[in-house]
Protein backbone atom coordinates (compact mmCIF):
# COMPACT_ATOMS: atom_id res chain seq x y z
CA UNK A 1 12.92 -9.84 15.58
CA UNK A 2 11.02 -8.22 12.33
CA UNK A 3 13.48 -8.73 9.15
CA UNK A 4 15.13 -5.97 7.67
CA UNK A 5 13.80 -3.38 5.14
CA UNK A 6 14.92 -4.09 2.03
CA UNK A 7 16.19 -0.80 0.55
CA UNK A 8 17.20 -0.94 -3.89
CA UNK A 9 19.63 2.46 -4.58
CA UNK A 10 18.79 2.68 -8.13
CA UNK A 11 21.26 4.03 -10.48
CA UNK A 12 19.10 5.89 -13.03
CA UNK A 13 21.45 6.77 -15.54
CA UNK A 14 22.62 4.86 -18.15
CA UNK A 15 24.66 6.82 -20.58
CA UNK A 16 28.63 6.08 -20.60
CA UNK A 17 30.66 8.22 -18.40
CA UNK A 18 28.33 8.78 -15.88
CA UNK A 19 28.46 9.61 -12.67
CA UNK A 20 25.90 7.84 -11.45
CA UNK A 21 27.83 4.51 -10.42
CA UNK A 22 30.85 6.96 -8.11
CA UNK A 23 27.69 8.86 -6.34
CA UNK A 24 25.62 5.53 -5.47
CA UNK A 25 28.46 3.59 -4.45
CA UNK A 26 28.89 6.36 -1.92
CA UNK A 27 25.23 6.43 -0.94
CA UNK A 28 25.35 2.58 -0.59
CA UNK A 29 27.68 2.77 1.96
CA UNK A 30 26.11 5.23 3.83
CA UNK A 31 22.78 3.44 3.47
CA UNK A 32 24.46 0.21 4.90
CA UNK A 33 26.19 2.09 7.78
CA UNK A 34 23.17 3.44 9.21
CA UNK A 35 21.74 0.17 9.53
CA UNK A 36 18.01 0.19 9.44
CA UNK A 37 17.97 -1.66 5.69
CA UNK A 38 19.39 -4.33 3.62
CA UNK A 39 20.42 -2.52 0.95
CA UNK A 40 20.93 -3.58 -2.96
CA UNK A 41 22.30 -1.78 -5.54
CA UNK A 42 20.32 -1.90 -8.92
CA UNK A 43 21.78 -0.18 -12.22
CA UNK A 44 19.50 0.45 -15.09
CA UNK A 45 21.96 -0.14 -16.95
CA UNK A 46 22.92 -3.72 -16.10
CA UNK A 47 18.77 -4.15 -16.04
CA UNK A 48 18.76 -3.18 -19.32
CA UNK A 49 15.34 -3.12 -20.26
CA UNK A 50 14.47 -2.29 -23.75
CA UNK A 51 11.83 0.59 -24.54
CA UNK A 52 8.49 -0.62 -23.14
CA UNK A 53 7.70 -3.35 -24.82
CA UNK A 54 4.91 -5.72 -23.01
CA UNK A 55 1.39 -5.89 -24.94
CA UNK A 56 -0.48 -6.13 -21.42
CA UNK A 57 -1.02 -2.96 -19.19
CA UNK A 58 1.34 -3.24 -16.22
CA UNK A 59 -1.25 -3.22 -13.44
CA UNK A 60 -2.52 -6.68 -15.08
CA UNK A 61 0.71 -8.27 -13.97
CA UNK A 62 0.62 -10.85 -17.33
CA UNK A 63 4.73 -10.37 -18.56
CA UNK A 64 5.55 -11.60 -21.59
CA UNK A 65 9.48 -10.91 -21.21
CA UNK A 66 11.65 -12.39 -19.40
CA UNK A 67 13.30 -9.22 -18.62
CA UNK A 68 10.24 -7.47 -17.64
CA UNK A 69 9.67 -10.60 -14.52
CA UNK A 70 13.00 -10.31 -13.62
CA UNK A 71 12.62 -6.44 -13.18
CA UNK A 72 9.30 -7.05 -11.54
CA UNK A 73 11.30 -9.57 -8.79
CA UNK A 74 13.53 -6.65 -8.29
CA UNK A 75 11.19 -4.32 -7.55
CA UNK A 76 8.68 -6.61 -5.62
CA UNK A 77 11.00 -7.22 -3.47
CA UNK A 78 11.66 -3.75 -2.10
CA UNK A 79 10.27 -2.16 1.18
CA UNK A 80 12.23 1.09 -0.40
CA UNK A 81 13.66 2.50 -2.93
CA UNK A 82 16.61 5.62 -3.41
CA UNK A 83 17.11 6.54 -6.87
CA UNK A 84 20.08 7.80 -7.82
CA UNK A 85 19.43 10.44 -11.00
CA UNK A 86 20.96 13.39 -13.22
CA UNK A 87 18.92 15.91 -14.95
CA UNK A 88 18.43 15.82 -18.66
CA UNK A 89 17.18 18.58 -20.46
CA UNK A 90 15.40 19.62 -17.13
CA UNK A 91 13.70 16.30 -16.82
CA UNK A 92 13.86 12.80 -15.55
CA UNK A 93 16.28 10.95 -17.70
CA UNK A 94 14.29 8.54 -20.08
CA UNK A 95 16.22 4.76 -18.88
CA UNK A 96 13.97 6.20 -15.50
CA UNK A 97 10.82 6.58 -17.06
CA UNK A 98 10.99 3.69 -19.27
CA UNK A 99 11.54 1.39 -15.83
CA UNK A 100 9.17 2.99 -13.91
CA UNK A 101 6.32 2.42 -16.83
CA UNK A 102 7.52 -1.06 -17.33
CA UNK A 103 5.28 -2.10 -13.48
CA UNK A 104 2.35 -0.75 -11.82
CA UNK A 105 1.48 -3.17 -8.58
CA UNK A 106 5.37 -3.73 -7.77
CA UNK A 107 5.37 0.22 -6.80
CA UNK A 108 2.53 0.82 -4.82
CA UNK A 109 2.76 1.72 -1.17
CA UNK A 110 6.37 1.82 -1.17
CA UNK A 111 8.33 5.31 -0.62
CA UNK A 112 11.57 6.40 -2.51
CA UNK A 113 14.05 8.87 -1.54
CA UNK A 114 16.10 10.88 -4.64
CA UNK A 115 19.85 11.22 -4.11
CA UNK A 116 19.71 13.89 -7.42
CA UNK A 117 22.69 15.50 -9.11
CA UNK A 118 24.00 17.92 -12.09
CA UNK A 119 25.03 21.22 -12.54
CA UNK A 120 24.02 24.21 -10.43
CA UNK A 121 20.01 22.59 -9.85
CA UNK A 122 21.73 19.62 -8.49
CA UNK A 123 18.90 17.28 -10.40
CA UNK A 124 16.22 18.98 -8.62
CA UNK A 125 13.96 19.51 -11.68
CA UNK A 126 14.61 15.60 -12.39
CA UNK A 127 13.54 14.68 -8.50
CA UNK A 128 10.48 16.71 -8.97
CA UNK A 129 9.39 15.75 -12.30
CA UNK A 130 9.65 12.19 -11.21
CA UNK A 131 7.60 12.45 -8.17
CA UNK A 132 4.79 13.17 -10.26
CA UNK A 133 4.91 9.40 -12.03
CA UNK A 134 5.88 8.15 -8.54
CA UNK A 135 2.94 9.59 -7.41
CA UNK A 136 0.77 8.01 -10.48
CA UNK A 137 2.63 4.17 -9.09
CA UNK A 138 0.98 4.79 -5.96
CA UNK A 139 4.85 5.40 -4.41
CA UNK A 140 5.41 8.07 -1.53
CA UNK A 141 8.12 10.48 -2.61
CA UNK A 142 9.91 12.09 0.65
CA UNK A 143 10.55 15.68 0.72
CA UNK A 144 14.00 14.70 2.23
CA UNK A 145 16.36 14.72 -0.50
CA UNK A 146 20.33 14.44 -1.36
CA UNK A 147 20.89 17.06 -3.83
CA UNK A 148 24.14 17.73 -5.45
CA UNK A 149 24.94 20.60 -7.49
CA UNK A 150 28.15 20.76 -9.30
CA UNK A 151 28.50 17.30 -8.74
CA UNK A 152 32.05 16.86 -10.84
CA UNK A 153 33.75 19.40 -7.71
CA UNK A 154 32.95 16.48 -5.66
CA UNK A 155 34.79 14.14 -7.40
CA UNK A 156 38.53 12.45 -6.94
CA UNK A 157 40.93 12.14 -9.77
CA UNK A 158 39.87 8.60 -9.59
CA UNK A 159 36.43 9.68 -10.08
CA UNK A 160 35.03 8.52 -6.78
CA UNK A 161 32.63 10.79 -5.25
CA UNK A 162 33.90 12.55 -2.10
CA UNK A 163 31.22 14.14 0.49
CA UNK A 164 30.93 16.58 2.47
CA UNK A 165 29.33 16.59 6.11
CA UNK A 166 26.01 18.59 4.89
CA UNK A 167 25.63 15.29 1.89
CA UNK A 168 25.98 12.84 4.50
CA UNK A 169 23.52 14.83 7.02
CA UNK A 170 20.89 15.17 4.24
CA UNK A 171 21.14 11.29 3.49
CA UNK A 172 21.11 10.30 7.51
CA UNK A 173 17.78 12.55 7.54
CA UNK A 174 16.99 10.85 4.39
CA UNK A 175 17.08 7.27 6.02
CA UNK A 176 15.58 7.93 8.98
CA UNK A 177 12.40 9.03 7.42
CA UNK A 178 12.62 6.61 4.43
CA UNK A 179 12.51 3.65 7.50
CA UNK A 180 9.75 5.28 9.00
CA UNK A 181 7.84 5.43 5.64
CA UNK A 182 8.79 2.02 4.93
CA UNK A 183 7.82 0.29 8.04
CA UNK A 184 4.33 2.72 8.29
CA UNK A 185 3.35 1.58 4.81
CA UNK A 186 4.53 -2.18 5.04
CA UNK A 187 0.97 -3.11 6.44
CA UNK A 188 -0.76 -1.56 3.20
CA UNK A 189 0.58 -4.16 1.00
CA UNK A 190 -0.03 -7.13 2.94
């Protein structure tokens, strides 16, 4: 039997109160119970790389910092990614950016799902925005989405997100075509 796809939910946001952390642990879950990947959950916030800061240009592969290999383990060792992301000022939050810059080769031929989330765009401007530097890493971007507007009437008094049926459709639909990206592109990194 073929191993498992290994699936990282990345939390994208790193500022205090967010809600990233209540939203991923839910997608986690999910991810798990449909079975197709071992998933990991990866916050950028534990990573906690600093602003860019390697001499060499990514696709080179020659790290200086120790936190920039351990980051490029992480992400190496994916089949798939989901990142988990709010909106800022109508863009991809900059913790995002910054770890997506930080590798080039790690990326490639690997797709990504966005489980996005804010106020009445539900993090689509963030989603699409990031596509584009996906895009640039060589990473397939589905069209399939989790998108979550109004995010905070979705949340307990506890703050754990609670979903609804059409969130956990939209992430089943999500899987199923992240697996069939993931085991289509497998060969092209080989």
């Amino acid at each position: 039997m073929a191993s498992m796809l290994k699936l990282k939910v990345i939390i994208a946001s790193t500022r205090p109160g967010r809600v990233g952390p209540s939203v991923a642990d839910w997608f986690v879950e999910r991810a798990k119970a449909h079975g197709a990947f071992d998933v990991e959950l990866v916050d950028l916030a534990e990573v906690d790389l600093p602003v860019f800061d390697e001499p060499e240009h990514p696709a080179a592969q020659k790290y200086q910092n120790e936190h920039t290999k351990k980051w490029s383990a992480v992400v190496d060792s994916a089949d798939a990614f989901v990142i988990v992301t709010p909106e800022y000022n109508y863009g991809t939050p900059p913790s995002l950016v910054n770890a997506l810059t930080y590798l080039y080769n790690e990326w490639n031929y690997k797709p990504a799902g966005f489980v996005s989330y804010g106020g009445i765009s539900g993090g689509l401007r963030s989603a699409q925005m990031t596509k584009l530097i996906l895009n640039t890493l060589k990473v397939v971007p589905l069209t399939e989405a989790v998108t979550l507007p109004l995010v905070w009437n979705q949340l307990s008094e506890a703050g754990a997100f609670v979903p609804n049926d059409s969130n956990a459709e939209a992430a089943d639909g999500m899987l199923g075509e992240l697996r069939k990206w993931a085991e289509a592109l497998k060969p092209m990194r080989a």
